[in-house]
Structures are given as structure tokens and as C-alpha cells.
PDB file of N, CA and C in Angstrom:
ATOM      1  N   UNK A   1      17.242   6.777  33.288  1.00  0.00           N
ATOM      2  CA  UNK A   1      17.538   6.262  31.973  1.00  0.00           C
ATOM      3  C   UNK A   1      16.440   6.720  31.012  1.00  0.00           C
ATOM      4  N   UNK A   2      17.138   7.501  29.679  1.00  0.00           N
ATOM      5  CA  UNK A   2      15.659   7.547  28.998  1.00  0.00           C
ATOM      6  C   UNK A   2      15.660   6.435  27.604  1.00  0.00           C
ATOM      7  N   UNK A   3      14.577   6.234  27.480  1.00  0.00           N
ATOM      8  CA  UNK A   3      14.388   5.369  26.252  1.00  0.00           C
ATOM      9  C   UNK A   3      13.863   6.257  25.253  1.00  0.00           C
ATOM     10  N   UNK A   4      14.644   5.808  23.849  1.00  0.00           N
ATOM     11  CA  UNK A   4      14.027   6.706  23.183  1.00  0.00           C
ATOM     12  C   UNK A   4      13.315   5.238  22.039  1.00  0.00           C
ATOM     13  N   UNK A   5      12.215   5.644  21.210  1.00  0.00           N
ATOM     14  CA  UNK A   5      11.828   5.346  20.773  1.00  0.00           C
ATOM     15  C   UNK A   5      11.903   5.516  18.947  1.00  0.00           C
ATOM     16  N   UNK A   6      12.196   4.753  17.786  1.00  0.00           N
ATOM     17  CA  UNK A   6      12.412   5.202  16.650  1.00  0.00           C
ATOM     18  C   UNK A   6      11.578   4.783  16.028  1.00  0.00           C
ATOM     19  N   UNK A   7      10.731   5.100  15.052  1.00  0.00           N
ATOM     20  CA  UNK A   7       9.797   4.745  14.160  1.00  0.00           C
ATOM     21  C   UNK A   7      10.396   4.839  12.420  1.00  0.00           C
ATOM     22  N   UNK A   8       9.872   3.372  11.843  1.00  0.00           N
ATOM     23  CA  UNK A   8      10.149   3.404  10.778  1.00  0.00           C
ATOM     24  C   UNK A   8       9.276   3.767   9.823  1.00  0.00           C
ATOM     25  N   UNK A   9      10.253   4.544   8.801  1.00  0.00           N
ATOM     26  CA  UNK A   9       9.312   5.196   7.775  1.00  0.00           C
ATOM     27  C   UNK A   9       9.193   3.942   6.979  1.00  0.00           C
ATOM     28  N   UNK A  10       7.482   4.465   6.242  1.00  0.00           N
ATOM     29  CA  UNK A  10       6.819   3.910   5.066  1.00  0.00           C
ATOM     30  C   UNK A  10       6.689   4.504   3.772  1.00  0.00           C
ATOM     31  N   UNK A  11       5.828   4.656   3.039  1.00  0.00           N
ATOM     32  CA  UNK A  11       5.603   5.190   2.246  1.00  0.00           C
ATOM     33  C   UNK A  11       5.175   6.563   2.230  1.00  0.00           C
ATOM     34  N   UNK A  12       5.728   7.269   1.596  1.00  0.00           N
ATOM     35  CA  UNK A  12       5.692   8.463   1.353  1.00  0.00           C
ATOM     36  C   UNK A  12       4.680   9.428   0.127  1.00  0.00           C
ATOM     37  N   UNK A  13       4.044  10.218   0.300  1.00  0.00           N
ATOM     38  CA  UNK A  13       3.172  10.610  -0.663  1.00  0.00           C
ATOM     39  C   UNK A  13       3.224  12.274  -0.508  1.00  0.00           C
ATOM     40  N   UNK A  14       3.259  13.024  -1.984  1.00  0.00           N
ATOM     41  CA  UNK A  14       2.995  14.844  -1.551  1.00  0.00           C
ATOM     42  C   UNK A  14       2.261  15.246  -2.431  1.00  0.00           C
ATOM     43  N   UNK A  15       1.638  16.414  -2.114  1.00  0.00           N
ATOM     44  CA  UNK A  15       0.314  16.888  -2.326  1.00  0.00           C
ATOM     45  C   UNK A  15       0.874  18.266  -2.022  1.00  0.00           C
ATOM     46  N   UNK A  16       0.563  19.233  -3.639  1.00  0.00           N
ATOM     47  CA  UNK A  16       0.990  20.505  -3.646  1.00  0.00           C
ATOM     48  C   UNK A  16       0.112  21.298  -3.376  1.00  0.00           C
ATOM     49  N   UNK A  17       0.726  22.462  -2.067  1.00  0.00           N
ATOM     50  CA  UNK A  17       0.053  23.141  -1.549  1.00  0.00           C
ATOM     51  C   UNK A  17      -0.048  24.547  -2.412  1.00  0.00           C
ATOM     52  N   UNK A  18      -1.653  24.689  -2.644  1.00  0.00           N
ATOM     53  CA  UNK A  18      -1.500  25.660  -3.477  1.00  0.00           C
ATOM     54  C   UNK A  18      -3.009  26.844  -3.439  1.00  0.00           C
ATOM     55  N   UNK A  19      -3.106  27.479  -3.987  1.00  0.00           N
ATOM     56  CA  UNK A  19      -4.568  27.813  -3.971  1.00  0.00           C
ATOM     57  C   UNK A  19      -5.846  27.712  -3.600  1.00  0.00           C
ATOM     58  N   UNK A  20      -5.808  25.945  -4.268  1.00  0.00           N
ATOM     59  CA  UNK A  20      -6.918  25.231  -4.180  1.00  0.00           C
ATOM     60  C   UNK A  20      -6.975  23.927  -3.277  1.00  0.00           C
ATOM     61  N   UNK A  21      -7.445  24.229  -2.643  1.00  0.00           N
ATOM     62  CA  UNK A  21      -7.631  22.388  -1.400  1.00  0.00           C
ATOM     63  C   UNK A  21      -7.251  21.392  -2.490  1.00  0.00           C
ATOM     64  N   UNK A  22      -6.262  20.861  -2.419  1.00  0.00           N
ATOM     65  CA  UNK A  22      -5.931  19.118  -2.718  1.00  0.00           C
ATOM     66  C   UNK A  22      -5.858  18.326  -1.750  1.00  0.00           C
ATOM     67  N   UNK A  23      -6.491  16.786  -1.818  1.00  0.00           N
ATOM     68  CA  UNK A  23      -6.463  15.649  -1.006  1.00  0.00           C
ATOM     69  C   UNK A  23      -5.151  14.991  -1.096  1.00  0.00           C
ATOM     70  N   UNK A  24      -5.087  14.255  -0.418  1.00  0.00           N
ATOM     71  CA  UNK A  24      -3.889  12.791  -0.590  1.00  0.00           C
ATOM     72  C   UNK A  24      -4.427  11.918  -1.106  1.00  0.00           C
ATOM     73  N   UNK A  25      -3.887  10.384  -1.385  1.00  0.00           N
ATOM     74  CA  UNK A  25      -4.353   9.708  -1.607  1.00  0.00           C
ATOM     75  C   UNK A  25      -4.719   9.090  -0.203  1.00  0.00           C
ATOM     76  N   UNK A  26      -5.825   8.305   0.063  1.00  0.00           N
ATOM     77  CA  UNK A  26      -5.918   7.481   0.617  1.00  0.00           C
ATOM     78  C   UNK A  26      -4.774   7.195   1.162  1.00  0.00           C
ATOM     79  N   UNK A  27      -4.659   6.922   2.988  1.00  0.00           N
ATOM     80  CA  UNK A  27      -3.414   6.997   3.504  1.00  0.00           C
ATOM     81  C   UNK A  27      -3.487   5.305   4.722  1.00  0.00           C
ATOM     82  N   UNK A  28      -3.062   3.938   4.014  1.00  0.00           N
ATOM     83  CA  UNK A  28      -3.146   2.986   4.835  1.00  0.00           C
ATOM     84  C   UNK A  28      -4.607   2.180   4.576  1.00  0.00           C
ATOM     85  N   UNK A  29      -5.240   1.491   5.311  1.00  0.00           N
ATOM     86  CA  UNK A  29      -6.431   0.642   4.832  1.00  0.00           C
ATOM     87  C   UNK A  29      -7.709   0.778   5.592  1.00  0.00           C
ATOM     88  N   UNK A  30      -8.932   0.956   4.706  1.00  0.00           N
ATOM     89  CA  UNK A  30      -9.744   1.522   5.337  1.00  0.00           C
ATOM     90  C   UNK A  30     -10.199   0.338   6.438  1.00  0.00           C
ATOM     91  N   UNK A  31     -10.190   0.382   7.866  1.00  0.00           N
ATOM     92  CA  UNK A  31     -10.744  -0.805   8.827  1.00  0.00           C
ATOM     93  C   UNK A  31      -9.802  -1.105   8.994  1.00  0.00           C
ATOM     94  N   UNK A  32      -8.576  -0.909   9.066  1.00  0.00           N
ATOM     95  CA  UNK A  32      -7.188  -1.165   9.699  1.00  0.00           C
ATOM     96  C   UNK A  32      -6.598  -0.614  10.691  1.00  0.00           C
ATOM     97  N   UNK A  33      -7.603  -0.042  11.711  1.00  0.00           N
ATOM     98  CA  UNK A  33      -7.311   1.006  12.544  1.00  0.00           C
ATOM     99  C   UNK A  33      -6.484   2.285  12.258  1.00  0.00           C
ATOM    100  N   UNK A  34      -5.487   2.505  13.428  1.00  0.00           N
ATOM    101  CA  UNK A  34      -5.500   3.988  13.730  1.00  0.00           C
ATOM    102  C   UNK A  34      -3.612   3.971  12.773  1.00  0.00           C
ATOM    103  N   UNK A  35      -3.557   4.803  12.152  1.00  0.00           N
ATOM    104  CA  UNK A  35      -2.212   5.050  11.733  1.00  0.00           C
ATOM    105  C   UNK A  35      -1.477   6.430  11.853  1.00  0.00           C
ATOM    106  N   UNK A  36       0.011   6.170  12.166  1.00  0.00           N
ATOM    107  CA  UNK A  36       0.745   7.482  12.519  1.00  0.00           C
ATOM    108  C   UNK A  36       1.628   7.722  11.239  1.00  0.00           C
ATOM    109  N   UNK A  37       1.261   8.887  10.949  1.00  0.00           N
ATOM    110  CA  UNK A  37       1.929   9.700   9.911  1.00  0.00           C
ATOM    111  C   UNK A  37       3.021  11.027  10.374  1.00  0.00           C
ATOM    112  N   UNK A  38       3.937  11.017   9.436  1.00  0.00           N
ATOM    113  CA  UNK A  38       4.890  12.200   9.911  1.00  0.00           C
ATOM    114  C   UNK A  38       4.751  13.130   8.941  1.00  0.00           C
ATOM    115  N   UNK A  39       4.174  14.684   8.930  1.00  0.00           N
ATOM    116  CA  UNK A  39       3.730  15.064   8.095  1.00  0.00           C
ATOM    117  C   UNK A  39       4.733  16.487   8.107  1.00  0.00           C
ATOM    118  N   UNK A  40       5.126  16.949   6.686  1.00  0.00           N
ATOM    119  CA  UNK A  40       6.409  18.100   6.825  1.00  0.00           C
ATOM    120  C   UNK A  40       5.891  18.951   5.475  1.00  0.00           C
ATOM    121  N   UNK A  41       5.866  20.354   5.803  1.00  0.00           N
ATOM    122  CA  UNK A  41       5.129  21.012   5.060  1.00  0.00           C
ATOM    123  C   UNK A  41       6.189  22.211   4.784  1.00  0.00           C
ATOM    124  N   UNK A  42       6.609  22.823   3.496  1.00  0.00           N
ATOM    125  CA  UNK A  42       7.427  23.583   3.167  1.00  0.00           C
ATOM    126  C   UNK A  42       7.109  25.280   3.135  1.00  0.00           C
ATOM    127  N   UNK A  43       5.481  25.394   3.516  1.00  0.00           N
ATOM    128  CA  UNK A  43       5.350  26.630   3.595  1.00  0.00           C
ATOM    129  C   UNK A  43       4.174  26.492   4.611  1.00  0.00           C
ATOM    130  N   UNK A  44       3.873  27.602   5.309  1.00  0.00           N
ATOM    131  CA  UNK A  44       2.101  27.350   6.243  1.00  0.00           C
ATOM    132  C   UNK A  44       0.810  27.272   5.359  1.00  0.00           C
ATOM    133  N   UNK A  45       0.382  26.596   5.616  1.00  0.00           N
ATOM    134  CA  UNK A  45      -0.701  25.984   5.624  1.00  0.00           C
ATOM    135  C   UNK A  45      -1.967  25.751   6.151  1.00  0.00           C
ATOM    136  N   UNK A  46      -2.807  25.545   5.610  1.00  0.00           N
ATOM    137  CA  UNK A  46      -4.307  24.920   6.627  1.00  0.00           C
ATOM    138  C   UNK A  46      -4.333  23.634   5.954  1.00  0.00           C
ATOM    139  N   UNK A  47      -4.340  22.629   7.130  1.00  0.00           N
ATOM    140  CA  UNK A  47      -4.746  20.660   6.833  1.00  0.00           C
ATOM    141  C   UNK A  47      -6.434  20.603   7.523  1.00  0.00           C
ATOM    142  N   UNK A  48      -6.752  19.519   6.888  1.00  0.00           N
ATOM    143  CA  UNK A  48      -7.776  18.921   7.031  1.00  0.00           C
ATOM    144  C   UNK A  48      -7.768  17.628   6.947  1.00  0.00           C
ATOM    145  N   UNK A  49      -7.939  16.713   7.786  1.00  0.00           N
ATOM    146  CA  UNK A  49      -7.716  15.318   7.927  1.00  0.00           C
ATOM    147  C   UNK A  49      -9.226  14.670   7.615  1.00  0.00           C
ATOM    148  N   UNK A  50      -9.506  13.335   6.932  1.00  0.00           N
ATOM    149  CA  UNK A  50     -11.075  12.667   7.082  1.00  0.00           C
ATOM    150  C   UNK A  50     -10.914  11.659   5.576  1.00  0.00           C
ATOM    151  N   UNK A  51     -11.984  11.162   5.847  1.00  0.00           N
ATOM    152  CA  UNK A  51     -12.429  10.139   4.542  1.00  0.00           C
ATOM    153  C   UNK A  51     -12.429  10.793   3.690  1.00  0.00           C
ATOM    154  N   UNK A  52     -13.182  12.388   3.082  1.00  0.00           N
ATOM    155  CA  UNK A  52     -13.332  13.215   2.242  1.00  0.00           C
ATOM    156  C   UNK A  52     -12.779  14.648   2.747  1.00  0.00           C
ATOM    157  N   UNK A  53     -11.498  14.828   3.240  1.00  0.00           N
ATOM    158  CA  UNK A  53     -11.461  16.010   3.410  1.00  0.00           C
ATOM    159  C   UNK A  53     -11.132  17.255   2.377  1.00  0.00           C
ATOM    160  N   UNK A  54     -11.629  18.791   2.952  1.00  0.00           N
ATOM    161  CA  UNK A  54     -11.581  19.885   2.134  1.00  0.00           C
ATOM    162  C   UNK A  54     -10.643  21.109   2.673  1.00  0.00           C
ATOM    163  N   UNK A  55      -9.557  20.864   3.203  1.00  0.00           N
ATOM    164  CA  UNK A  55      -8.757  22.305   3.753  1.00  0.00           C
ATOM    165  C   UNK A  55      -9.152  23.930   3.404  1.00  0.00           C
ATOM    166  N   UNK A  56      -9.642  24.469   3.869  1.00  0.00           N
ATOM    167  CA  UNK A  56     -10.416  25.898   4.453  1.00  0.00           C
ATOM    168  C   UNK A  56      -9.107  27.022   4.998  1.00  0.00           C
ATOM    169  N   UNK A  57      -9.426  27.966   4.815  1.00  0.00           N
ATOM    170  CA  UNK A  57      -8.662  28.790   6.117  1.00  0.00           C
ATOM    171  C   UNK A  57      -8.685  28.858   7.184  1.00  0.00           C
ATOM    172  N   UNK A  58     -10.256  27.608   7.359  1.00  0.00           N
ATOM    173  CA  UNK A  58     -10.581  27.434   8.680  1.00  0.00           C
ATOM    174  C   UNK A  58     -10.022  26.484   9.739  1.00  0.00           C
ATOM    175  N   UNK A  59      -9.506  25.433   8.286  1.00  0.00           N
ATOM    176  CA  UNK A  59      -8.762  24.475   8.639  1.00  0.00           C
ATOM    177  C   UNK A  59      -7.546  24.514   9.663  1.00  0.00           C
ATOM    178  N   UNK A  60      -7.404  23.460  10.288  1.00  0.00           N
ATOM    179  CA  UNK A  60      -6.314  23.562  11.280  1.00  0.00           C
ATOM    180  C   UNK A  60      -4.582  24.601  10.626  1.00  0.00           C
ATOM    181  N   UNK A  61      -4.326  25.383  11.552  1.00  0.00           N
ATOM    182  CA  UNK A  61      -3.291  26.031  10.885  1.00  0.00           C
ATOM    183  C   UNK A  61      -2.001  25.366  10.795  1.00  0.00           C
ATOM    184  N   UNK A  62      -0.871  24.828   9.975  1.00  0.00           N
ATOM    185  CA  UNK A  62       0.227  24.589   9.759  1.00  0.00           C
ATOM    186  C   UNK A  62       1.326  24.933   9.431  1.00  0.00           C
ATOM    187  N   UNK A  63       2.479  24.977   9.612  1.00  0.00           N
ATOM    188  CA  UNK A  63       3.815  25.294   8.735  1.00  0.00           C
ATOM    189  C   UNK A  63       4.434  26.892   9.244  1.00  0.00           C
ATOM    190  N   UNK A  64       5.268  27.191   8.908  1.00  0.00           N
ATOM    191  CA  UNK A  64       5.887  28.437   8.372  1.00  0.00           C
ATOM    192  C   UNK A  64       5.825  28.943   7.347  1.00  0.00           C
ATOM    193  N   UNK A  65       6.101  30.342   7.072  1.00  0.00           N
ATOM    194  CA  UNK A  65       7.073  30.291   5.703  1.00  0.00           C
ATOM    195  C   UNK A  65       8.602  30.531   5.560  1.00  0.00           C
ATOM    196  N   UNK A  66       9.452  30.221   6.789  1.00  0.00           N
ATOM    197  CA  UNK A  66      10.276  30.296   6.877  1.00  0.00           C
ATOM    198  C   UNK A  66      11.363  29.057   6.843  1.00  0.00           C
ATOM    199  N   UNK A  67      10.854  28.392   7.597  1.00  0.00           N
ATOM    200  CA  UNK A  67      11.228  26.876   7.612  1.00  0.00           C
ATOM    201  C   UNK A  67      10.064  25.851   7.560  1.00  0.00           C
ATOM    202  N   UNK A  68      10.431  24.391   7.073  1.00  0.00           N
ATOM    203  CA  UNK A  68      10.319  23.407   7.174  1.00  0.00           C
ATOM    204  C   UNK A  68       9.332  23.287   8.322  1.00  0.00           C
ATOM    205  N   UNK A  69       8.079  22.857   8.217  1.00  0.00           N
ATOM    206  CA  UNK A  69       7.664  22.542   9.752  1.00  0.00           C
ATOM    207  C   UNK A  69       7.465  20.758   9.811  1.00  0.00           C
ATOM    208  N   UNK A  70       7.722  19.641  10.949  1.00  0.00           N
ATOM    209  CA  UNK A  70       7.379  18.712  10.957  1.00  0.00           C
ATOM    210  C   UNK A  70       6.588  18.031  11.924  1.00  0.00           C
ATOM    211  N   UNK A  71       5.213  18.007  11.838  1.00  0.00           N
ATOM    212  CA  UNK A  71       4.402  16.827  12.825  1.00  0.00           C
ATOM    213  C   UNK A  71       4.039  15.586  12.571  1.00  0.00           C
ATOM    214  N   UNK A  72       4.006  14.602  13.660  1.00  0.00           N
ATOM    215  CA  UNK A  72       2.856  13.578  13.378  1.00  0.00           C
ATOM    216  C   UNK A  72       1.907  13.467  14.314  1.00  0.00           C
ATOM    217  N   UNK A  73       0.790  12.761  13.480  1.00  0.00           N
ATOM    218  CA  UNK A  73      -0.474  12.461  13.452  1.00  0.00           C
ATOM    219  C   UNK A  73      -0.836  11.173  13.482  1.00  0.00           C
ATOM    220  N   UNK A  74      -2.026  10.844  14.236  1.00  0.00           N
ATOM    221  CA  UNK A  74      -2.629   9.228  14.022  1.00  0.00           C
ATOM    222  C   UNK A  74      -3.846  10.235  13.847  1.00  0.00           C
ATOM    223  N   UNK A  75      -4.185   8.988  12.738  1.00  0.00           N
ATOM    224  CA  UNK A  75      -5.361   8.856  11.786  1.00  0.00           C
ATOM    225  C   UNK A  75      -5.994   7.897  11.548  1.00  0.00           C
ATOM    226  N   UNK A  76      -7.111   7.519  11.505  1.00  0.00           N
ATOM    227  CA  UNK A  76      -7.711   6.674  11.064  1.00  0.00           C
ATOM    228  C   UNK A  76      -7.125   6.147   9.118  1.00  0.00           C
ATOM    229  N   UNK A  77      -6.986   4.760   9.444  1.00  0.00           N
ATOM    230  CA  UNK A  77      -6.520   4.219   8.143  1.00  0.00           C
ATOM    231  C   UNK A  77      -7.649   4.018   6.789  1.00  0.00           C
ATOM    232  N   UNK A  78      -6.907   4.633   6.218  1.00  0.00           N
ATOM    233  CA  UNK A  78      -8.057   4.910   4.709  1.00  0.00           C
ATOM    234  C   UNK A  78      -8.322   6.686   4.677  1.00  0.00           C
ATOM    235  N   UNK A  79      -7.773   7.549   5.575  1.00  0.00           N
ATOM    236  CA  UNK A  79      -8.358   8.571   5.470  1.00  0.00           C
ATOM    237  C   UNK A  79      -7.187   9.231   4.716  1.00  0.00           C
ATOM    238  N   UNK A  80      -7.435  10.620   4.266  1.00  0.00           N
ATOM    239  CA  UNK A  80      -6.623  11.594   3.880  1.00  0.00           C
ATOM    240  C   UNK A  80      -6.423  12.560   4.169  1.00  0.00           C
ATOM    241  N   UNK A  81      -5.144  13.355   3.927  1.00  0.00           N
ATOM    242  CA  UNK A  81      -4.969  14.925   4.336  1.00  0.00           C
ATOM    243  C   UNK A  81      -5.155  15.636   3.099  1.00  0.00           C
ATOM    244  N   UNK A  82      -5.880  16.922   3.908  1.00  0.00           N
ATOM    245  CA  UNK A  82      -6.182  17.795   2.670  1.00  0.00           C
ATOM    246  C   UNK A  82      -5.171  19.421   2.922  1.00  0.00           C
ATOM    247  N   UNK A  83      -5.059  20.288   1.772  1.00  0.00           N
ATOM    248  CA  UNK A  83      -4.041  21.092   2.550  1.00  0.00           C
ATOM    249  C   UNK A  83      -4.015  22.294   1.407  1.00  0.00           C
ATOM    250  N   UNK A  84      -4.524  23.505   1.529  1.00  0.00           N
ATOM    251  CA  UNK A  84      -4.484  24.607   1.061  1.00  0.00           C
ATOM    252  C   UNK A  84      -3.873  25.605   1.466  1.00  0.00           C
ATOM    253  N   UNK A  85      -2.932  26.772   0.650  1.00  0.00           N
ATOM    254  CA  UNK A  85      -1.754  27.163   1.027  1.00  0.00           C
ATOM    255  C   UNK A  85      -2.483  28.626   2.117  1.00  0.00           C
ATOM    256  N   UNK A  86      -1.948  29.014   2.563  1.00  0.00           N
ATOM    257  CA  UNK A  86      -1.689  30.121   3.260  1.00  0.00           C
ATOM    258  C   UNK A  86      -1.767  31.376   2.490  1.00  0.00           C
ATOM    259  N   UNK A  87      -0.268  31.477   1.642  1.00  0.00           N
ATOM    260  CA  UNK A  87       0.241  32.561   1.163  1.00  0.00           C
ATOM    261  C   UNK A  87       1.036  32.183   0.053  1.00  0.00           C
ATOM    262  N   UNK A  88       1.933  31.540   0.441  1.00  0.00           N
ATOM    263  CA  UNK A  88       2.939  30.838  -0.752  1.00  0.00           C
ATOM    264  C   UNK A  88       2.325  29.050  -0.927  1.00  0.00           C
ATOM    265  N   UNK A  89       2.814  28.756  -2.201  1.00  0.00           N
ATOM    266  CA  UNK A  89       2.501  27.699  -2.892  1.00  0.00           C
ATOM    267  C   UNK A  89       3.533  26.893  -1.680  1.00  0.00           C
ATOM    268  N   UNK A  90       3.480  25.587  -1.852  1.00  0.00           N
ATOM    269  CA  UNK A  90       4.636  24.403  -1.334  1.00  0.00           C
ATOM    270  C   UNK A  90       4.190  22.906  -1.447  1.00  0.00           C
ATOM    271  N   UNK A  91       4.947  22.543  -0.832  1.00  0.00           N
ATOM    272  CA  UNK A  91       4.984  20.821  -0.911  1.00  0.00           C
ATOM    273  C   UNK A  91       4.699  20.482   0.527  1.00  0.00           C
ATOM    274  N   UNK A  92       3.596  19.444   0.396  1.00  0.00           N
ATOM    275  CA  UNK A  92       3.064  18.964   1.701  1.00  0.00           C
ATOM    276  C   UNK A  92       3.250  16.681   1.370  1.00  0.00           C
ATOM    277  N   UNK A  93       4.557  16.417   2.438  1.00  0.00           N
ATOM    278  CA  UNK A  93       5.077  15.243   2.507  1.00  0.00           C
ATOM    279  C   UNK A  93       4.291  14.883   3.576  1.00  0.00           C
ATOM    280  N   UNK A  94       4.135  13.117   2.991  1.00  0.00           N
ATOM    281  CA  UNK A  94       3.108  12.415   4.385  1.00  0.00           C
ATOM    282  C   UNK A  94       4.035  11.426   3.902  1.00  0.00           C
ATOM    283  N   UNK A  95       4.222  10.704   5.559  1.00  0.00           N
ATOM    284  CA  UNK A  95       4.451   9.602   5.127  1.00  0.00           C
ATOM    285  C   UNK A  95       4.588   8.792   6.372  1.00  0.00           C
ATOM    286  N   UNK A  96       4.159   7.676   5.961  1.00  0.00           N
ATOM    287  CA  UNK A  96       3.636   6.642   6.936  1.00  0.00           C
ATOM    288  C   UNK A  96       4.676   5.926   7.536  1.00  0.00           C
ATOM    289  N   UNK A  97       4.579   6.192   9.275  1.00  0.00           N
ATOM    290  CA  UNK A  97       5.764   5.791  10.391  1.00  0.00           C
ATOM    291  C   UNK A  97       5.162   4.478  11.047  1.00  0.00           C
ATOM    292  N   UNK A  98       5.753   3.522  11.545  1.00  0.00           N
ATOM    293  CA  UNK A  98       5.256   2.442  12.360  1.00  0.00           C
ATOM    294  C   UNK A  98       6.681   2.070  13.606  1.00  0.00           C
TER     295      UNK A  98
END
């Protein structure tokens, strides 16, 4: 038998991927432990997750540019994603699953 498991979405927040490293806002409460985010990015990318983060090329690699890519993540609550484009500009969706 398998069980599947469904998580409900929360709030949703995007942060345009572009040139220049942009943050999120603040994602959940800082000292509220660990939170899972579902994160979907419209072109590849480099993320950077933290209290102050700065997305790099060094930064973790993300996305396509072909399709839609979608992961989640647990994070520490209060932190943010940061996310500078690749190649092409796009839209980088977070949004908070429980």
C-alpha cells in the first residue's frame, strides 16, 4: 500500500530573476523552526538560501530554460531566497507548504 502524502500551500511570494541578486522577503518567523517551501523557477538560475542571502554563479544551480523547474526546501524560518539569472530574466515563486 502506498501512502501518499499532500501538503498545503501557504503563502506565496516572487522575486524576479534577473541580472542582479534579489532577496525574498523574509520567509515564515524568525525562531519558529525549520520550514518547507515549494520553490518553481521559470528560467535557470543560481539560489542562495540564509538570513542575508546574495545568489552568485556560484550559487547553487537551478531551473531550465526550457521548462518550469519545481523543488522544495526546508529552511530555517525567517530566512530568504536569493536568486540571480543564468541567462534569461524570469520569475522565481516560493511558497510556503505545511
Amino acid at each position: 500500500m502506498v501512502m501518499e502524502t499532500a501538503l498545503e500551500p501557504g503563502a506565496t511570494q516572487t522575486v524576479a530573476i534577473a541580472s542582479s541578486a534579489a532577496p525574498s522577503a523574509a520567509i515564515g518567523s524568525v525562531g519558529a523552526g525549520k520550514v518547507t517551501i515549494r520553490v518553481e523557477s521559470t528560467t535557470r538560475c543560481y539560489l542562495q538560501f540564509g538570513s542575508d542571502p546574495t545568489a552568485t554563479s556560484s550559487s547553487m544551480p537551478f531551473g531550465t530554460n526550457s521548462t518550469n523547474t519545481v523543488e522544495y526546501f526546508t529552511i530555517e524560518g525567517g530566512d530568504k531566497v536569493s536568486a540571480i539569472r543564468d541567462d534569461e530574466d524570469g520569475t522565481l515563486s516560493i511558497t510556503v507548504v505545511s
